[in-house]
C-alpha atoms as a PDB file:
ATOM      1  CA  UNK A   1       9.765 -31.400 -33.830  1.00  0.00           C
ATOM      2  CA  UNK A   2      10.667 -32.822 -30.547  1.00  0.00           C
ATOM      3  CA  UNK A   3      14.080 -31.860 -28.493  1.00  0.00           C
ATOM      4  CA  UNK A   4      15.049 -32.836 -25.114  1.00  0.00           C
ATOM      5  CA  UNK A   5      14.926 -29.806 -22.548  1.00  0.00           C
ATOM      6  CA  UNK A   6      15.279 -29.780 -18.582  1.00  0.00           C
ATOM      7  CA  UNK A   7      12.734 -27.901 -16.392  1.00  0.00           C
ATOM      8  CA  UNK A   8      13.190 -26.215 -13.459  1.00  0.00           C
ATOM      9  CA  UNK A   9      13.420 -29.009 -11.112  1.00  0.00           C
ATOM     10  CA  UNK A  10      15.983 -30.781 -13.188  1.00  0.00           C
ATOM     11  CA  UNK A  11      14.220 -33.288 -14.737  1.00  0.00           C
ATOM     12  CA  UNK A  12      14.684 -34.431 -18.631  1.00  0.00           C
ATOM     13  CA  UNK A  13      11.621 -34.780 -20.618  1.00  0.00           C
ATOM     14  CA  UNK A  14      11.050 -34.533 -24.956  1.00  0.00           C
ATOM     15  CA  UNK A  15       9.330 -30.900 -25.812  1.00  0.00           C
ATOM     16  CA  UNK A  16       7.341 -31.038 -28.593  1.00  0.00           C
ATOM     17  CA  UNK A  17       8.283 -27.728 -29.891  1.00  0.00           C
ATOM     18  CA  UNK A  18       5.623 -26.904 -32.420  1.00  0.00           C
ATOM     19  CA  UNK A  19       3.210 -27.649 -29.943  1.00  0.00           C
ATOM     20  CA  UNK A  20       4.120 -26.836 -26.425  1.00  0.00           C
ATOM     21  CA  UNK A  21       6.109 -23.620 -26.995  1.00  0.00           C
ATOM     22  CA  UNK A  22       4.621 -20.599 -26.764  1.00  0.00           C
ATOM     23  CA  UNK A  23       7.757 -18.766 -27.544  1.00  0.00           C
ATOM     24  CA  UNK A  24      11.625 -18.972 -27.300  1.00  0.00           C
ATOM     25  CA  UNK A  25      14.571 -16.573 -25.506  1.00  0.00           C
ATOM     26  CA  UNK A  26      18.262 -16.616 -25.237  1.00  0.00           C
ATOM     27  CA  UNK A  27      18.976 -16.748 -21.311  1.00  0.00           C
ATOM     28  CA  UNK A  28      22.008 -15.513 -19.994  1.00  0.00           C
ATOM     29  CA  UNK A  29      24.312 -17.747 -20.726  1.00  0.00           C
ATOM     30  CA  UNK A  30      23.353 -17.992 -24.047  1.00  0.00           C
ATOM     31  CA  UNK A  31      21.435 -20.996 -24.113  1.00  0.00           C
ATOM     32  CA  UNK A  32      17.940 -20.928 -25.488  1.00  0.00           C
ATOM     33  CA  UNK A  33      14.737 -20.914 -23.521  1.00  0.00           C
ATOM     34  CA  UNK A  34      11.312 -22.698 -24.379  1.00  0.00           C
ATOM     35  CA  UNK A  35       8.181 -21.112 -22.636  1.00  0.00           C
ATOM     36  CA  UNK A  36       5.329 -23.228 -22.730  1.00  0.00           C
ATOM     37  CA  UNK A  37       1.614 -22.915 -20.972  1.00  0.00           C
ATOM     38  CA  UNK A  38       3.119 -24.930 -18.103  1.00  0.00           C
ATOM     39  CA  UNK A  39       7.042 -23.730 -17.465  1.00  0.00           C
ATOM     40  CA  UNK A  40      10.001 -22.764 -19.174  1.00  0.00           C
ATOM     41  CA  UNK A  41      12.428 -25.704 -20.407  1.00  0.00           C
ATOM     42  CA  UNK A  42      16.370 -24.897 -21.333  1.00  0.00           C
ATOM     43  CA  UNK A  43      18.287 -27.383 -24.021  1.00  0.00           C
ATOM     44  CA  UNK A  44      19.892 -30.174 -22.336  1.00  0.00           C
ATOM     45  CA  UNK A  45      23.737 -29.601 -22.546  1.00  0.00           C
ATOM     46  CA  UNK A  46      25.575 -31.504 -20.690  1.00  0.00           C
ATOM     47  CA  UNK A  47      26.984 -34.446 -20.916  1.00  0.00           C
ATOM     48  CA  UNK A  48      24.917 -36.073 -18.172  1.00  0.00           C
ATOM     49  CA  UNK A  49      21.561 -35.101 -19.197  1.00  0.00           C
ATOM     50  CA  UNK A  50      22.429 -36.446 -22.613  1.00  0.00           C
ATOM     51  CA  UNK A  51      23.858 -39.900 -20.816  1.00  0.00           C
ATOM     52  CA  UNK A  52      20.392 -39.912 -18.768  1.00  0.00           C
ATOM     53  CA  UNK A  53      18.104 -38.514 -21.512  1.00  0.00           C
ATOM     54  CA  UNK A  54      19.523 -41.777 -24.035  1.00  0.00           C
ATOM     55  CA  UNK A  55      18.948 -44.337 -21.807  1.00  0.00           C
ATOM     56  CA  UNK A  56      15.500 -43.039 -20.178  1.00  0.00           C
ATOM     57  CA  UNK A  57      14.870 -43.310 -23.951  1.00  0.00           C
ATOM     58  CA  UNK A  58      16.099 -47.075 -24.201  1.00  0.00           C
ATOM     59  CA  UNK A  59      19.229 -45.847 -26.271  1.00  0.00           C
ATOM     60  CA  UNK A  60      21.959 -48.386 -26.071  1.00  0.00           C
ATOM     61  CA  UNK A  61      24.488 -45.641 -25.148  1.00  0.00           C
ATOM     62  CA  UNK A  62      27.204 -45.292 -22.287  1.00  0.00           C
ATOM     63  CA  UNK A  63      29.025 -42.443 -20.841  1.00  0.00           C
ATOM     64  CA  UNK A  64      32.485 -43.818 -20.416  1.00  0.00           C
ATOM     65  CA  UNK A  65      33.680 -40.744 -18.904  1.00  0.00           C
ATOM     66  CA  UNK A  66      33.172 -37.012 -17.619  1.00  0.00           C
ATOM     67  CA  UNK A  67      32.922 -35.842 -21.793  1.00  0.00           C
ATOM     68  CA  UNK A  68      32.630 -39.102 -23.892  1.00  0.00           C
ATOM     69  CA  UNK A  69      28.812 -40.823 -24.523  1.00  0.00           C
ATOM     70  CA  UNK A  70      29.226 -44.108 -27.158  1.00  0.00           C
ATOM     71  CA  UNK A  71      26.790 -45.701 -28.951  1.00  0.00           C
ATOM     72  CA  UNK A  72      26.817 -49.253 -27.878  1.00  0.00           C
ATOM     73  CA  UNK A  73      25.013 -50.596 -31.089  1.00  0.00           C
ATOM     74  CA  UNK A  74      28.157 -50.225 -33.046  1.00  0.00           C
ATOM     75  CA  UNK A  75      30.635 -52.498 -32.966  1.00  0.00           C
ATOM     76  CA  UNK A  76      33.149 -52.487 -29.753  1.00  0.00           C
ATOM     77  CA  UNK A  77      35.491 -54.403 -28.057  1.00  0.00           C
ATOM     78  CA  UNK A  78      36.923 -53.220 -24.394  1.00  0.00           C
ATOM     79  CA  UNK A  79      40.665 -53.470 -24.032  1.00  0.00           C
ATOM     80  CA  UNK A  80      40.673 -54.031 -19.841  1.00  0.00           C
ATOM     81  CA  UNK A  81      44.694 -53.876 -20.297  1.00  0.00           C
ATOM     82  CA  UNK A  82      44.432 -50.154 -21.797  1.00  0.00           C
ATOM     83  CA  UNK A  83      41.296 -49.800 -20.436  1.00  0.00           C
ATOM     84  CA  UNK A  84      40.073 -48.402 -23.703  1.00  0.00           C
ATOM     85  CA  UNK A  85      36.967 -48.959 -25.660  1.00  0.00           C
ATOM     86  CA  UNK A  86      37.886 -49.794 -29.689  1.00  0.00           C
ATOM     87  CA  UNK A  87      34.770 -48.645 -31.859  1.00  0.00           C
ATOM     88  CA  UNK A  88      35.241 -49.495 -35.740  1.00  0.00           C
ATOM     89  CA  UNK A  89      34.616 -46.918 -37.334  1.00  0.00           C
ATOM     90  CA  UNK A  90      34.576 -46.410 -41.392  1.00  0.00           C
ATOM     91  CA  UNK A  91      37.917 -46.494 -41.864  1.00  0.00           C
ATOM     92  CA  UNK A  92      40.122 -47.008 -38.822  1.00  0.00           C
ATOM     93  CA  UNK A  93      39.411 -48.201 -35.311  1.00  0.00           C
ATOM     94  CA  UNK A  94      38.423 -45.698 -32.377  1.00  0.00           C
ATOM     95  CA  UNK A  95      40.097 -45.713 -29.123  1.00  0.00           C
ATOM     96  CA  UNK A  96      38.172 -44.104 -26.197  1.00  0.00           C
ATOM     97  CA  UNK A  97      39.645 -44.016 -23.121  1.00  0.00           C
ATOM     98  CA  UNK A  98      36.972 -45.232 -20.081  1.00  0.00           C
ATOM     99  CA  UNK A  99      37.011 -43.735 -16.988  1.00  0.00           C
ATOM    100  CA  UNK A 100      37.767 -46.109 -13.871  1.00  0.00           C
ATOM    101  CA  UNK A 101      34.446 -45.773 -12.650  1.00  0.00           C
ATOM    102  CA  UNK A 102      32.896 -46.886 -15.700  1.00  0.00           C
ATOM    103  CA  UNK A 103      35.183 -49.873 -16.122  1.00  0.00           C
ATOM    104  CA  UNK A 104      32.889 -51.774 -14.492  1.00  0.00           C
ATOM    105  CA  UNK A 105      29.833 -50.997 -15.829  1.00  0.00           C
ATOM    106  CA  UNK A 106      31.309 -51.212 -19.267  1.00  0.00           C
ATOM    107  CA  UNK A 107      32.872 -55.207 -17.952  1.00  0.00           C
ATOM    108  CA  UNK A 108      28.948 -56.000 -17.529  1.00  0.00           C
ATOM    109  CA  UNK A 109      28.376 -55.161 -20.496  1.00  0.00           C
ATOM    110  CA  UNK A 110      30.894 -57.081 -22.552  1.00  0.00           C
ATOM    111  CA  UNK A 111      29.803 -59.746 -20.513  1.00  0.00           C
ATOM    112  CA  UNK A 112      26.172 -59.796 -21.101  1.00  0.00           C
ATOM    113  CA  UNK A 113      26.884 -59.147 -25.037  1.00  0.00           C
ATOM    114  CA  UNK A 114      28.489 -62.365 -25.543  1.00  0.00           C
ATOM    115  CA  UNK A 115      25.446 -64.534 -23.752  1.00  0.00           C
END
């Protein structure tokens, strides 16, 4: 099994668990610890590291703002007048508000989707 941890320096990599771990601890915040042969790696947990883990991994996903990380392979439309992002979802539509920063990024997008 395979999760995505951070080392010590920050960076985001996959840990093969079963592998690589030698064993596991709770630090002091409560989040778990992976010691392997060549450095202890915590669980990714924020937002962030998620955003930056995804697309290092070629994920079509977005953080549209400090909490919120869509998946871009699902159907979307952005609504520049609301400046929210409408997902379909099963049964109703989702509306996810996008940061102003992002509002750009997310215009590129909807731009290079319909070439």
């Amino acid at each position: 099994m395979q999760v995505p941890v951070k080392d010590e320096q920050g960076h985001v990599r996959l840990l093969h668990v079963t592998e690589e771990a030698v064993y596991l601890q709770a630090g002091r915040n409560g989040g778990l610890i992976f010691y392997t042969e060549h450095g202890a790696y915590t669980l990714i947990r924020k937002v962030e590291d998620w955003a930056s883990w995804l697309e290092t991994m070629g994920a079509d996903f977005m953080q549209v703002d400090r909490g919120t990380i869509v998946n871009l392979q699902k159907p979307w439309e952005f609504s520049s007048e609301l400046r929210v992002l409408e997902l379909q979802g099963d049964r109703d539509k989702i509306l996810i508000p996008v940061s102003e920063r992002k509002v750009a990024k997310l215009r590129e997008r909807t731009v290079s989707s319909r070439k």
